[in-house]
Protein backbone atom coordinates (compact mmCIF):
# COMPACT_ATOMS: atom_id res chain seq x y z
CA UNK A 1 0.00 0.00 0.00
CA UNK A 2 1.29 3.89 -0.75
CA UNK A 3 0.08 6.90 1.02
CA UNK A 4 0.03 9.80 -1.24
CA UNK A 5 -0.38 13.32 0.36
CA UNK A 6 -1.92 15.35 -2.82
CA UNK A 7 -2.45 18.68 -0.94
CA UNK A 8 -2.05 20.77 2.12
CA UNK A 9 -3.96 23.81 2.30
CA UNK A 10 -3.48 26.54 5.63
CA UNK A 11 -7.07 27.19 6.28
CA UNK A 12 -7.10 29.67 9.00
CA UNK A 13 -3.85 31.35 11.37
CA UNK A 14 -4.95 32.58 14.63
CA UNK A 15 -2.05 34.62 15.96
CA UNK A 16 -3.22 37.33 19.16
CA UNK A 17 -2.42 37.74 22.53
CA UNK A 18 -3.98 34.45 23.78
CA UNK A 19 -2.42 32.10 21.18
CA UNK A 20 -0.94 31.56 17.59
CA UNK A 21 -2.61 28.51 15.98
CA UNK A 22 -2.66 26.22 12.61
CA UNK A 23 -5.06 25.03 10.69
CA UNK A 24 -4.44 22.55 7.86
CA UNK A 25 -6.98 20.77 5.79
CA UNK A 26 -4.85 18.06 3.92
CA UNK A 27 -6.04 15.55 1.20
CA UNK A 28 -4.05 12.47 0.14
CA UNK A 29 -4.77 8.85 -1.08
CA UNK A 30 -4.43 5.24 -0.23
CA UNK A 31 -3.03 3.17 -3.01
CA UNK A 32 -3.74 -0.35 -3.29
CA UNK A 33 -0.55 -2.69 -3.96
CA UNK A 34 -0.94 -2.52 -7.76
CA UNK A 35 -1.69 1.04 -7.50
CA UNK A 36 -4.87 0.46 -9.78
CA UNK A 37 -7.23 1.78 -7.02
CA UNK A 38 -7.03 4.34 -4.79
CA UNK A 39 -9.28 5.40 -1.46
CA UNK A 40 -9.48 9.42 -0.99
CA UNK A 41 -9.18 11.12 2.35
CA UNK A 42 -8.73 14.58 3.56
CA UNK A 43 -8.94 16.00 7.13
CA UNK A 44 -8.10 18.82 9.34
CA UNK A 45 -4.81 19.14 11.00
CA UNK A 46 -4.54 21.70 14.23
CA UNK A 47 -1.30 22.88 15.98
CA UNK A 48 -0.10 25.51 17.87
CA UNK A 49 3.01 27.22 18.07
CA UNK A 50 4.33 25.99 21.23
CA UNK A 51 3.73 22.48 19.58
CA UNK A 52 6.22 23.64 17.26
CA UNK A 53 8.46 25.00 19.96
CA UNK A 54 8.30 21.80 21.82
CA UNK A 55 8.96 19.51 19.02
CA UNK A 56 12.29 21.23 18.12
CA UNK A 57 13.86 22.76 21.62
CA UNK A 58 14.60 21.40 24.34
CA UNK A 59 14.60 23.76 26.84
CA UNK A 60 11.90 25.76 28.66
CA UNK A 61 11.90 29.18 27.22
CA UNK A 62 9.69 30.40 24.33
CA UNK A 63 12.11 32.92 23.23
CA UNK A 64 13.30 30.72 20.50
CA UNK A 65 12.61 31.39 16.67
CA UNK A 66 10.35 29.04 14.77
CA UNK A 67 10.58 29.43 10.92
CA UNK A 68 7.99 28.69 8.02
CA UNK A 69 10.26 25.35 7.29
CA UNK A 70 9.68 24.66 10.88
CA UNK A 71 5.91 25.27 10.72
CA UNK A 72 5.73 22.85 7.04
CA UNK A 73 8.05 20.34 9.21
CA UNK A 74 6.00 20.26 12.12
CA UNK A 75 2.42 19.71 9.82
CA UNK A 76 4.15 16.40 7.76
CA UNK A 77 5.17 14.87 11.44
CA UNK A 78 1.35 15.57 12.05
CA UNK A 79 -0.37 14.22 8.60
CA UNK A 80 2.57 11.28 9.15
CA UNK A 81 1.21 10.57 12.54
CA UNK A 82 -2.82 10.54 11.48
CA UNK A 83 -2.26 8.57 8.17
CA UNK A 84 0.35 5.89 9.16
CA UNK A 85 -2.40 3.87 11.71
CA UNK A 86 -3.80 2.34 7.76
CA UNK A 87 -1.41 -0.08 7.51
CA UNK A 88 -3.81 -2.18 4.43
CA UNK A 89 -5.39 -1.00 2.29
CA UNK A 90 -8.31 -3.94 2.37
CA UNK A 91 -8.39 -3.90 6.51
CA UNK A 92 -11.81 -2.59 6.81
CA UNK A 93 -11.94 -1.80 10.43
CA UNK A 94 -8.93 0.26 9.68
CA UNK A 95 -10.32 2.31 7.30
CA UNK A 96 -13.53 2.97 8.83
CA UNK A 97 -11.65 4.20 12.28
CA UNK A 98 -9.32 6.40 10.18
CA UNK A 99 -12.71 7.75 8.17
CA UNK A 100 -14.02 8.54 11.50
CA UNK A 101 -10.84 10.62 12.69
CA UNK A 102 -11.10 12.65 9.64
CA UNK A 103 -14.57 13.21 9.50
CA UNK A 104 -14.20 14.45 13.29
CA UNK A 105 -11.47 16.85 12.93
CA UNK A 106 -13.45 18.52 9.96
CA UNK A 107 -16.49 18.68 12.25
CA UNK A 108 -14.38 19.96 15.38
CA UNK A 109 -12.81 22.68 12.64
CA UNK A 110 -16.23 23.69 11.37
CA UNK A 111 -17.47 24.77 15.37
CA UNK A 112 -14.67 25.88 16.04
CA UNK A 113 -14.64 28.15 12.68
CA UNK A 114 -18.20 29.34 13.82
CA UNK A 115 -16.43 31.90 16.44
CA UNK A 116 -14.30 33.60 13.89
């Protein structure tokens, strides 16, 4: 099976006082082993800043500098973490748990959305 990621697209950045957030709605496909069939998927990816901060220092202040690269690092650790729990392309139960994760963070994003 191959996991294609076809597109990432920033939906909304929330940067105030109060917090700087990410919001990436990413489509990709499962390939079967021939690659003559393919299962679409896309989803909502959230973040914050200090998950960004986290996953590259060490150490306790937030003084450090997080770059763009950092940011489009950050997001494919993220989509690699959501997509890699299909491990077959034919395991149904699988699927239908993955299916369910995406469908929730686009429903989570849409309430969320509501407030902006």
């Amino acid at each position: 099976m191959e996991i294609k990621i076809t597109k990432r697209e920033k939906l909304y950045e929330m940067n105030n006082e109060m917090c700087h957030n990410f919001y990436y709605l990413v489509h990709g496909r499962f390939y079967n082993d021939d690659k003559t069939a393919y299962r679409k998927f896309k989803f909502v990816s959230w973040f914050d800043i200090f998950d960004v901060d986290e996953f590259f220092y060490d150490n306790e202040e937030m003084d450090n500098i997080i770059t763009e690269d950092m940011i489009k690092e950050y997001l494919e650790e993220c989509i690699c973490g959501m997509v890699n729990i299909v491990t077959d392309y034919n395991n149904e139960n699988q699927l239908r748990n993955f299916y369910d994760m995406c469908n929730d963070s686009i429903i989570k994003y849409n309430e969320v959305s509501k407030y902006w």
